[in-house]
PDB file of N, CA and C in Angstrom:
ATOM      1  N   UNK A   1     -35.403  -6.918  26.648  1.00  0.00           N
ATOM      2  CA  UNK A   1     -34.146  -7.360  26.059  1.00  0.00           C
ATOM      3  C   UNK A   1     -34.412  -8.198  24.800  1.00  0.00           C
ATOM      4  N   UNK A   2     -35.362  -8.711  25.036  1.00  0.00           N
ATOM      5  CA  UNK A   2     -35.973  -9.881  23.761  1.00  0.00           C
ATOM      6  C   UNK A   2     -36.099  -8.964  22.227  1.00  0.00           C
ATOM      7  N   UNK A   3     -36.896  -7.867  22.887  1.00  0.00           N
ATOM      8  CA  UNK A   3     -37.681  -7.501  21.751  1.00  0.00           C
ATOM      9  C   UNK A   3     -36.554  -6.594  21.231  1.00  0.00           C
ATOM     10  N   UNK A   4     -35.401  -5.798  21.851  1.00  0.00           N
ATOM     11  CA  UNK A   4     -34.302  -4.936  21.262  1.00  0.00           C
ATOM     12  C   UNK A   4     -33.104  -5.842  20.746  1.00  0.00           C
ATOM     13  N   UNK A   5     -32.922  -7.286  21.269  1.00  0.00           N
ATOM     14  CA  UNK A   5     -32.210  -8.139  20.035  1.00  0.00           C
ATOM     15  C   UNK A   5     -33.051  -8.274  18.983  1.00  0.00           C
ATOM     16  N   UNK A   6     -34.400  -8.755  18.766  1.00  0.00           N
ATOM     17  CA  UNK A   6     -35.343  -9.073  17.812  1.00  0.00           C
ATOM     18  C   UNK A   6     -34.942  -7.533  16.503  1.00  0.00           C
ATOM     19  N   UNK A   7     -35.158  -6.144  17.124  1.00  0.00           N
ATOM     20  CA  UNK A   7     -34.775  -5.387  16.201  1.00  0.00           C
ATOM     21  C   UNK A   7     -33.378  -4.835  15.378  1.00  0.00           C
ATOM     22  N   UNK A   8     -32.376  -5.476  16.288  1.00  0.00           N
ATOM     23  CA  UNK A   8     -31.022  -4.987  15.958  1.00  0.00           C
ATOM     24  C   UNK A   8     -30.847  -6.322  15.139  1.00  0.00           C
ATOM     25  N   UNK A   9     -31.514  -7.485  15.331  1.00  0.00           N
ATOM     26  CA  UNK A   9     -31.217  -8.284  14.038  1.00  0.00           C
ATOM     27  C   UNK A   9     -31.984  -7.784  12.666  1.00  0.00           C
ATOM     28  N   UNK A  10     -33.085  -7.548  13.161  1.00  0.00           N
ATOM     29  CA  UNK A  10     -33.679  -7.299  12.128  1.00  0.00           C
ATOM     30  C   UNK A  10     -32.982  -5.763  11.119  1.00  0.00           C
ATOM     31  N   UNK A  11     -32.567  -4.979  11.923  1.00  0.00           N
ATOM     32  CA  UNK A  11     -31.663  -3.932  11.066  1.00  0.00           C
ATOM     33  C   UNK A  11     -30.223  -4.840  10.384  1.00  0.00           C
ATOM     34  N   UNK A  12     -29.767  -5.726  11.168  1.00  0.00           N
ATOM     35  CA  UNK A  12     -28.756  -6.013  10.410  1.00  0.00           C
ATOM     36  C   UNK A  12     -28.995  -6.802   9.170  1.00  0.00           C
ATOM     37  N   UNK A  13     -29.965  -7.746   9.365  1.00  0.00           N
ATOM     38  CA  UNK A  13     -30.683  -8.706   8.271  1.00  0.00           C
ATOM     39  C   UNK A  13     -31.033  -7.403   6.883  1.00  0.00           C
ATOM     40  N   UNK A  14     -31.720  -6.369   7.264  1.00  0.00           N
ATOM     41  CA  UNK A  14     -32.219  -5.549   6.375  1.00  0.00           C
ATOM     42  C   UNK A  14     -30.673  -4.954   5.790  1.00  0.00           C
ATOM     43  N   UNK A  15     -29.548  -4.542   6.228  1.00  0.00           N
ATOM     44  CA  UNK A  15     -28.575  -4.150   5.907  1.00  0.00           C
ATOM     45  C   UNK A  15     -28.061  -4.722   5.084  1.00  0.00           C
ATOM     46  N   UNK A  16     -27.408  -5.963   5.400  1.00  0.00           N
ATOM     47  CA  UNK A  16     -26.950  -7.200   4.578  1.00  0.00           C
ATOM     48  C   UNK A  16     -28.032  -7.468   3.235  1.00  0.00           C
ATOM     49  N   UNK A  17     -29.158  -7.453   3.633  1.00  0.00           N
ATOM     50  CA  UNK A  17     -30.226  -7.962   2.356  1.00  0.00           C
ATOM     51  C   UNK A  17     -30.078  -6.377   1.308  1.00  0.00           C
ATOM     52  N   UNK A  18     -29.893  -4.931   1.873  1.00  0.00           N
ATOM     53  CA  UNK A  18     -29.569  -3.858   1.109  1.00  0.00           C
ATOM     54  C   UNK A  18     -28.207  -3.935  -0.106  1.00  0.00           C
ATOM     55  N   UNK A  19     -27.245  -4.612   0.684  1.00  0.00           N
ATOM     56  CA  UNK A  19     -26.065  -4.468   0.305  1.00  0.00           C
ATOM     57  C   UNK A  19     -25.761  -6.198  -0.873  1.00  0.00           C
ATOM     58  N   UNK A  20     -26.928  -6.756  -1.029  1.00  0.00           N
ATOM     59  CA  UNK A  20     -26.405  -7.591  -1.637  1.00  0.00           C
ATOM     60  C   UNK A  20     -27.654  -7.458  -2.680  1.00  0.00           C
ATOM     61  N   UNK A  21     -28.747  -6.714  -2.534  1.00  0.00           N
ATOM     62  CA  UNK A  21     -29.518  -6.213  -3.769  1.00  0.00           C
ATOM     63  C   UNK A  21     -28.817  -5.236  -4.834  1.00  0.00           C
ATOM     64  N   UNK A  22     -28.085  -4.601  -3.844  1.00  0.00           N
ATOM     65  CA  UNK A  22     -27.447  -3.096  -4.236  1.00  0.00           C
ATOM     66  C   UNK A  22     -26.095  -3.996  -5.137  1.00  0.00           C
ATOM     67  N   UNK A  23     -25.453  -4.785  -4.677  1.00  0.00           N
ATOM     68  CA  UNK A  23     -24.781  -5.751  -5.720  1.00  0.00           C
ATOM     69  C   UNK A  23     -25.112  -6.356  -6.849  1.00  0.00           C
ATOM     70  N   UNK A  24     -25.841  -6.735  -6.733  1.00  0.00           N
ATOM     71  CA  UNK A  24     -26.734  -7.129  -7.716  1.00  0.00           C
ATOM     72  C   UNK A  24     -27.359  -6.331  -8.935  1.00  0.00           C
ATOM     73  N   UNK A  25     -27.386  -5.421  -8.297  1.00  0.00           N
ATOM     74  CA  UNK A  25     -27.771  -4.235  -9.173  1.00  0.00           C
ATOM     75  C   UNK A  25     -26.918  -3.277 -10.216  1.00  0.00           C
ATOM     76  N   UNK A  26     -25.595  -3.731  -9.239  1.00  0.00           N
ATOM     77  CA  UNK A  26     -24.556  -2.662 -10.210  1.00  0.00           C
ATOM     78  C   UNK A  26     -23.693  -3.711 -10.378  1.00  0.00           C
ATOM     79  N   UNK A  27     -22.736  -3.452 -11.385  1.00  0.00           N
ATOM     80  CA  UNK A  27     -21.593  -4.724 -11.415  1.00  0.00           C
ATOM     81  C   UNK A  27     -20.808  -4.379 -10.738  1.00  0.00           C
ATOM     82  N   UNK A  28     -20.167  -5.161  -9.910  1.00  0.00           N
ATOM     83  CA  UNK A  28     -18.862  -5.253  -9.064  1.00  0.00           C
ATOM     84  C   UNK A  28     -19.047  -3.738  -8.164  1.00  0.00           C
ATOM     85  N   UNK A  29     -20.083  -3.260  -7.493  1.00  0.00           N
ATOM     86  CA  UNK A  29     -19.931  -2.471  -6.568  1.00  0.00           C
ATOM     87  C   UNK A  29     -18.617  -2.961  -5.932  1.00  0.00           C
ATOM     88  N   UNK A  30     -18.585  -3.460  -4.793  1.00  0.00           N
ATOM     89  CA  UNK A  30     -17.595  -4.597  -4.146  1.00  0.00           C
ATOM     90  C   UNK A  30     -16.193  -4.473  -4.635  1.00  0.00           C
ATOM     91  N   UNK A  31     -15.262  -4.033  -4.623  1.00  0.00           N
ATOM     92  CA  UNK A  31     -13.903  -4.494  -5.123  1.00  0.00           C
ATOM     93  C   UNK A  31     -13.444  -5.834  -4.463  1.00  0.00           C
ATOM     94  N   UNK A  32     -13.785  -6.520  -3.879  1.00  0.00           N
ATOM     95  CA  UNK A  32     -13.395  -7.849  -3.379  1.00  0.00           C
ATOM     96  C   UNK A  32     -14.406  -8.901  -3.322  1.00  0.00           C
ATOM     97  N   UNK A  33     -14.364  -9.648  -4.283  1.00  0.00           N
ATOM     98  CA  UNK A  33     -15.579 -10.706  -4.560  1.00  0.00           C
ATOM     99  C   UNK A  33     -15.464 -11.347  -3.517  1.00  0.00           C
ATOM    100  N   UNK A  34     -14.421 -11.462  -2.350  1.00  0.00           N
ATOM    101  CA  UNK A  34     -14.707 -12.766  -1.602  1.00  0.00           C
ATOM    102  C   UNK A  34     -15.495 -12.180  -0.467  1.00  0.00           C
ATOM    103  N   UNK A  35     -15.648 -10.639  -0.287  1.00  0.00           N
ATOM    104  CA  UNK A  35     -16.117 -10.231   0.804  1.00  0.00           C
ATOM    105  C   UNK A  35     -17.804 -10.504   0.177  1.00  0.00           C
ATOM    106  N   UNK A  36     -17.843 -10.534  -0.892  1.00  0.00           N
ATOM    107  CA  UNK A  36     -19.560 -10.291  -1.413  1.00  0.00           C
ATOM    108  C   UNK A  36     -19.944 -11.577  -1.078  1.00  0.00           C
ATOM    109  N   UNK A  37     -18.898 -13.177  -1.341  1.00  0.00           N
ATOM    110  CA  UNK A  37     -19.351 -14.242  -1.297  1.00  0.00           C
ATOM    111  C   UNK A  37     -19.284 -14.505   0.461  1.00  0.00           C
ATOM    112  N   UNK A  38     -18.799 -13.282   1.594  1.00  0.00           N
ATOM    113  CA  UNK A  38     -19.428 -13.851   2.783  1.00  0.00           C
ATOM    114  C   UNK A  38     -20.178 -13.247   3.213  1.00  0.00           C
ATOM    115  N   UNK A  39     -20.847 -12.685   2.674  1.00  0.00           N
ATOM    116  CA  UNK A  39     -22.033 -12.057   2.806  1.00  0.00           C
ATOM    117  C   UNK A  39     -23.114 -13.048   2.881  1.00  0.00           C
ATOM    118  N   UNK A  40     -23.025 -13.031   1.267  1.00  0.00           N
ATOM    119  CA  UNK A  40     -24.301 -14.322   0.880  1.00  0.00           C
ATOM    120  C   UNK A  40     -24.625 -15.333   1.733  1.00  0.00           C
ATOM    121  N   UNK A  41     -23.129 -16.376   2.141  1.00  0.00           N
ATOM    122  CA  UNK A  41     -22.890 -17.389   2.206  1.00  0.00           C
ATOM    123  C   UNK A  41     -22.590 -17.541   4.014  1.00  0.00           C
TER     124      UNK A  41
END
């Protein structure tokens, strides 16, 4: 159980860290800046 939370965070961590490079990268992917700032934040 340890080690299959350990990876489903780790996919979500990698998801979130995709989606805010991938922001970063293009302007305003995102149509809603406040959803990008709870991402980050």
């Amino acid at each position: 159980l340890y080690m299959v939370f350990g990876i489903w965070c780790g996919m979500v961590g990698a998801g979130l860290s995709l989606l805010i490079r991938f922001e970063l990268g293009q302007t305003s992917v995102f149509t809603d800046e406040h959803f990008f700032n709870v991402i980050v934040t």
